[in-house]
C-alpha atoms as a PDB file:
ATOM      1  CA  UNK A   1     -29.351 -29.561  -8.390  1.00  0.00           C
ATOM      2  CA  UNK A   2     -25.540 -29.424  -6.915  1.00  0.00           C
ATOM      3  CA  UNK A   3     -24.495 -31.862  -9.871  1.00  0.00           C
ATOM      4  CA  UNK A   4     -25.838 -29.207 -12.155  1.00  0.00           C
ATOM      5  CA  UNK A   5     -24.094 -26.327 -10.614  1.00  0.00           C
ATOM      6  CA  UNK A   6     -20.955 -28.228 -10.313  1.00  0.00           C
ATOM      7  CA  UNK A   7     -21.271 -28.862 -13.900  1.00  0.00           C
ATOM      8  CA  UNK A   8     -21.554 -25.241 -14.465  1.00  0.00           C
ATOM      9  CA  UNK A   9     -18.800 -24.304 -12.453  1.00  0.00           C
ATOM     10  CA  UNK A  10     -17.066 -26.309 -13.785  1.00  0.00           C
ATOM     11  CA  UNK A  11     -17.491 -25.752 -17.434  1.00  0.00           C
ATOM     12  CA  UNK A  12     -17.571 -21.724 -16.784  1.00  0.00           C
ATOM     13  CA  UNK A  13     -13.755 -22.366 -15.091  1.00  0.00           C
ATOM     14  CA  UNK A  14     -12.606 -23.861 -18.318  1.00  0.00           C
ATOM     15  CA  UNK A  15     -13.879 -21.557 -21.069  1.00  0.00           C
ATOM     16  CA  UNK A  16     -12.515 -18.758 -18.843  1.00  0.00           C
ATOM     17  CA  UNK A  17      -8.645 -20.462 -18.714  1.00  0.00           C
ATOM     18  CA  UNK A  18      -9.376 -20.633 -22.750  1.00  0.00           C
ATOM     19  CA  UNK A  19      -8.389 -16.879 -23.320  1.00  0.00           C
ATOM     20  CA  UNK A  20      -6.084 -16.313 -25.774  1.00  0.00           C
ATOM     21  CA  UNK A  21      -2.884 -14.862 -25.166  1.00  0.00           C
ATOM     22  CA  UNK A  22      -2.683 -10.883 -24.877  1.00  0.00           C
ATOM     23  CA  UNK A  23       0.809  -9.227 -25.462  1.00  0.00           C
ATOM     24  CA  UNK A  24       2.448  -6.655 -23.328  1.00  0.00           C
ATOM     25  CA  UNK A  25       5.545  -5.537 -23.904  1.00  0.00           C
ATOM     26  CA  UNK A  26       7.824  -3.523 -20.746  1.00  0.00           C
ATOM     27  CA  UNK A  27      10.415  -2.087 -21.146  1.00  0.00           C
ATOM     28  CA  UNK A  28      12.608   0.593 -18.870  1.00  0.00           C
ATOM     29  CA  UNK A  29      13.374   3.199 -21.445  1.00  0.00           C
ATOM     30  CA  UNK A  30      12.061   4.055 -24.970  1.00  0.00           C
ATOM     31  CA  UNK A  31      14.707   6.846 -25.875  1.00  0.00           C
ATOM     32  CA  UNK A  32      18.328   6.054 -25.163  1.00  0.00           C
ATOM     33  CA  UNK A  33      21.503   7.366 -26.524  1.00  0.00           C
ATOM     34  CA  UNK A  34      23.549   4.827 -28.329  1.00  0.00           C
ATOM     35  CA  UNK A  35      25.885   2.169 -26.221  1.00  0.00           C
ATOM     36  CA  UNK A  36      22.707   2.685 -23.736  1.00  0.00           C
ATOM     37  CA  UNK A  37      21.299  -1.170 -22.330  1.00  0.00           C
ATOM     38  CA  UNK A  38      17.334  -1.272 -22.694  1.00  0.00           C
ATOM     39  CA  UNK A  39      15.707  -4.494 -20.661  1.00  0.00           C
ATOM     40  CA  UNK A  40      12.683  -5.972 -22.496  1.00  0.00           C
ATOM     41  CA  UNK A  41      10.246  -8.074 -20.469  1.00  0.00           C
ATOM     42  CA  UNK A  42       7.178  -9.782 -21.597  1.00  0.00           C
ATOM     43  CA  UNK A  43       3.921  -8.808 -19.067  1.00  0.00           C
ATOM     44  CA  UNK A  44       2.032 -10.868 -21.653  1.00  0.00           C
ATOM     45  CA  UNK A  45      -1.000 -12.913 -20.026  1.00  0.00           C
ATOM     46  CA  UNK A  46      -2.289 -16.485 -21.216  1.00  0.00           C
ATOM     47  CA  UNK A  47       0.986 -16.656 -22.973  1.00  0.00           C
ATOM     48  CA  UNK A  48       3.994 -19.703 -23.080  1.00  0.00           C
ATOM     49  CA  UNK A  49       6.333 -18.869 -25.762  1.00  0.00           C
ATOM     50  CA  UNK A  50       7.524 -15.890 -27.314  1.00  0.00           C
ATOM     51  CA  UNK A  51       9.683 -14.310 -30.208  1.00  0.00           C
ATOM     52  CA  UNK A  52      10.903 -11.190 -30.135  1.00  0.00           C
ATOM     53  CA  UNK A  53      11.815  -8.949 -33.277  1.00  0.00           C
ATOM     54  CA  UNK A  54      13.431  -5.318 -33.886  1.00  0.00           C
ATOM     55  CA  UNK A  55      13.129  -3.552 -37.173  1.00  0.00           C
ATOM     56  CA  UNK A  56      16.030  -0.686 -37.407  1.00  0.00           C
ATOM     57  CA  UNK A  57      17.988   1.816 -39.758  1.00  0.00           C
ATOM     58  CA  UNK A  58      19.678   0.081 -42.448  1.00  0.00           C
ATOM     59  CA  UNK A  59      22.871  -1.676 -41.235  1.00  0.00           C
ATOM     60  CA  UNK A  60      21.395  -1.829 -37.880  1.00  0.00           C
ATOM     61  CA  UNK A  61      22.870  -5.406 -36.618  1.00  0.00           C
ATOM     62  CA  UNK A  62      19.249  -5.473 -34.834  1.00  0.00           C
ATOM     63  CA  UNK A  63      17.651  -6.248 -37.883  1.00  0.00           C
ATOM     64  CA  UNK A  64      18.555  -9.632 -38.126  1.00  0.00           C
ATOM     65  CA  UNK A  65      18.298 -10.866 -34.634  1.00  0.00           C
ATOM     66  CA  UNK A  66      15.210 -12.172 -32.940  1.00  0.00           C
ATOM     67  CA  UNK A  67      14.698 -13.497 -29.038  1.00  0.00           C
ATOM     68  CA  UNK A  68      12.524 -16.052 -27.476  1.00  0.00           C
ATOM     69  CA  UNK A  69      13.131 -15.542 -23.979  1.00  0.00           C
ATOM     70  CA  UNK A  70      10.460 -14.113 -21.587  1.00  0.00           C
ATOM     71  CA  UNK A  71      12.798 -10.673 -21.122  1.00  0.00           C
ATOM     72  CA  UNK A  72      15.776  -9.975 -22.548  1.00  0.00           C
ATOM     73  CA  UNK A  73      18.576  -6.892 -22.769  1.00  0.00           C
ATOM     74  CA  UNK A  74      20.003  -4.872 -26.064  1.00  0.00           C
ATOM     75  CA  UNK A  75      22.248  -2.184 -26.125  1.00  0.00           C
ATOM     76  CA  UNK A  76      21.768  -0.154 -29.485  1.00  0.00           C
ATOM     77  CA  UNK A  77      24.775   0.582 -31.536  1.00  0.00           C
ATOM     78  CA  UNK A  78      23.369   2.253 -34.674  1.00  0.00           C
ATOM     79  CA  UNK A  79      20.952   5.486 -33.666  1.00  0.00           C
ATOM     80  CA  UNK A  80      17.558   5.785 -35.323  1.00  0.00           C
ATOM     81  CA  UNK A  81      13.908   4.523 -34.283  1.00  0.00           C
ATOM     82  CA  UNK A  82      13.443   1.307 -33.810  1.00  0.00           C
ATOM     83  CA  UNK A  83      10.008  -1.119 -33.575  1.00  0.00           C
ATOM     84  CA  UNK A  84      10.141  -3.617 -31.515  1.00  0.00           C
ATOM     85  CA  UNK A  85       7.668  -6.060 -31.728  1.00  0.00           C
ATOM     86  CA  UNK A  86       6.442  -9.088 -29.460  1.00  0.00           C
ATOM     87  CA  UNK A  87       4.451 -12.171 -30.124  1.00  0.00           C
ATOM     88  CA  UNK A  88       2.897 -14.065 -27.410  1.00  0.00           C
ATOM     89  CA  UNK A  89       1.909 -18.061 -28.310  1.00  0.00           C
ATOM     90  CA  UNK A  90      -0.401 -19.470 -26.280  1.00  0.00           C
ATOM     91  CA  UNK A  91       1.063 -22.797 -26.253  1.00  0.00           C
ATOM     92  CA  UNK A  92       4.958 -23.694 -25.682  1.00  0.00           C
ATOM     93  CA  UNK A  93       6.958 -24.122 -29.534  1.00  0.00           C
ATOM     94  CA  UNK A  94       4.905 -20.846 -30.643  1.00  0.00           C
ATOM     95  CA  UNK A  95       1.808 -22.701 -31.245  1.00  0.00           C
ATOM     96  CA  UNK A  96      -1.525 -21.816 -30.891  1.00  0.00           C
ATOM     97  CA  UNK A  97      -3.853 -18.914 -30.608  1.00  0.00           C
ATOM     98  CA  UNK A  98      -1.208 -15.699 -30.467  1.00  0.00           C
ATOM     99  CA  UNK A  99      -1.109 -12.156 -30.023  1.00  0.00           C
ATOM    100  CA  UNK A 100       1.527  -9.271 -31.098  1.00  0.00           C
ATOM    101  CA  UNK A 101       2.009  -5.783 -29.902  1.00  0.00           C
ATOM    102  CA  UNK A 102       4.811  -3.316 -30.727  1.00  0.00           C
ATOM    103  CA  UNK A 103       6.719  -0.692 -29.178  1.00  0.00           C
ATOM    104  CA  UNK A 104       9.003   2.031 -30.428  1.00  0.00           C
ATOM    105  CA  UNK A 105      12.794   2.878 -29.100  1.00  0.00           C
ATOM    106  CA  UNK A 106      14.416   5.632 -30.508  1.00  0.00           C
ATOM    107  CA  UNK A 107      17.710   5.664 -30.024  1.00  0.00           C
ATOM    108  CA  UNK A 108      20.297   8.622 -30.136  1.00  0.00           C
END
């Protein structure tokens, strides 16, 4: 009877650490006047790589760059709303199961 409970423990451990990632995005501000740093973290759970990307106003230098690092800081030179948007991979080199979630800065 303990080899089948082990068992069971066992296997009930390992589908559990199978979640797939969930994205969370923190951040310390989410309206800032322009020349203002914002710091982006990731609070993302199950999760071992990232990317980061920022939609802007037109001619907003943001709208080309993207991030991979766990957090990260930007300071906004163009005002307008911004969306922010993180994907969490489960495994490292952005494979696997993933997740996204977005957030919106305006800046001023």
């Amino acid at each position: 009877m303990k080899t089948y409970y082990l068992l069971f423990t066992l296997a009930l451990g390992l589908v559990a650490c199978n979640k797939p990632p969930k994205a969370c995005i923190d951040t310390d501000a989410t309206n800032v006047s322009v020349g203002t740093a914002v710091e982006f973290k990731s609070c993302s759970e199950k999760a071992l790589s990232y990317t980061w990307f920022m939609k802007g106003p037109a001619g907003a230098p943001e709208n080309d760059l993207g991030w991979s690092e766990t957090e990260f800081s930007r300071t906004f030179s163009v005002a307008g709303t911004y969306e922010v948007t993180l994907t969490a991979y489960k495994n490292y080199s952005w494979l696997g199961d993933a997740d996204s979630t977005s957030t919106t800065i305006i800046v001023n």
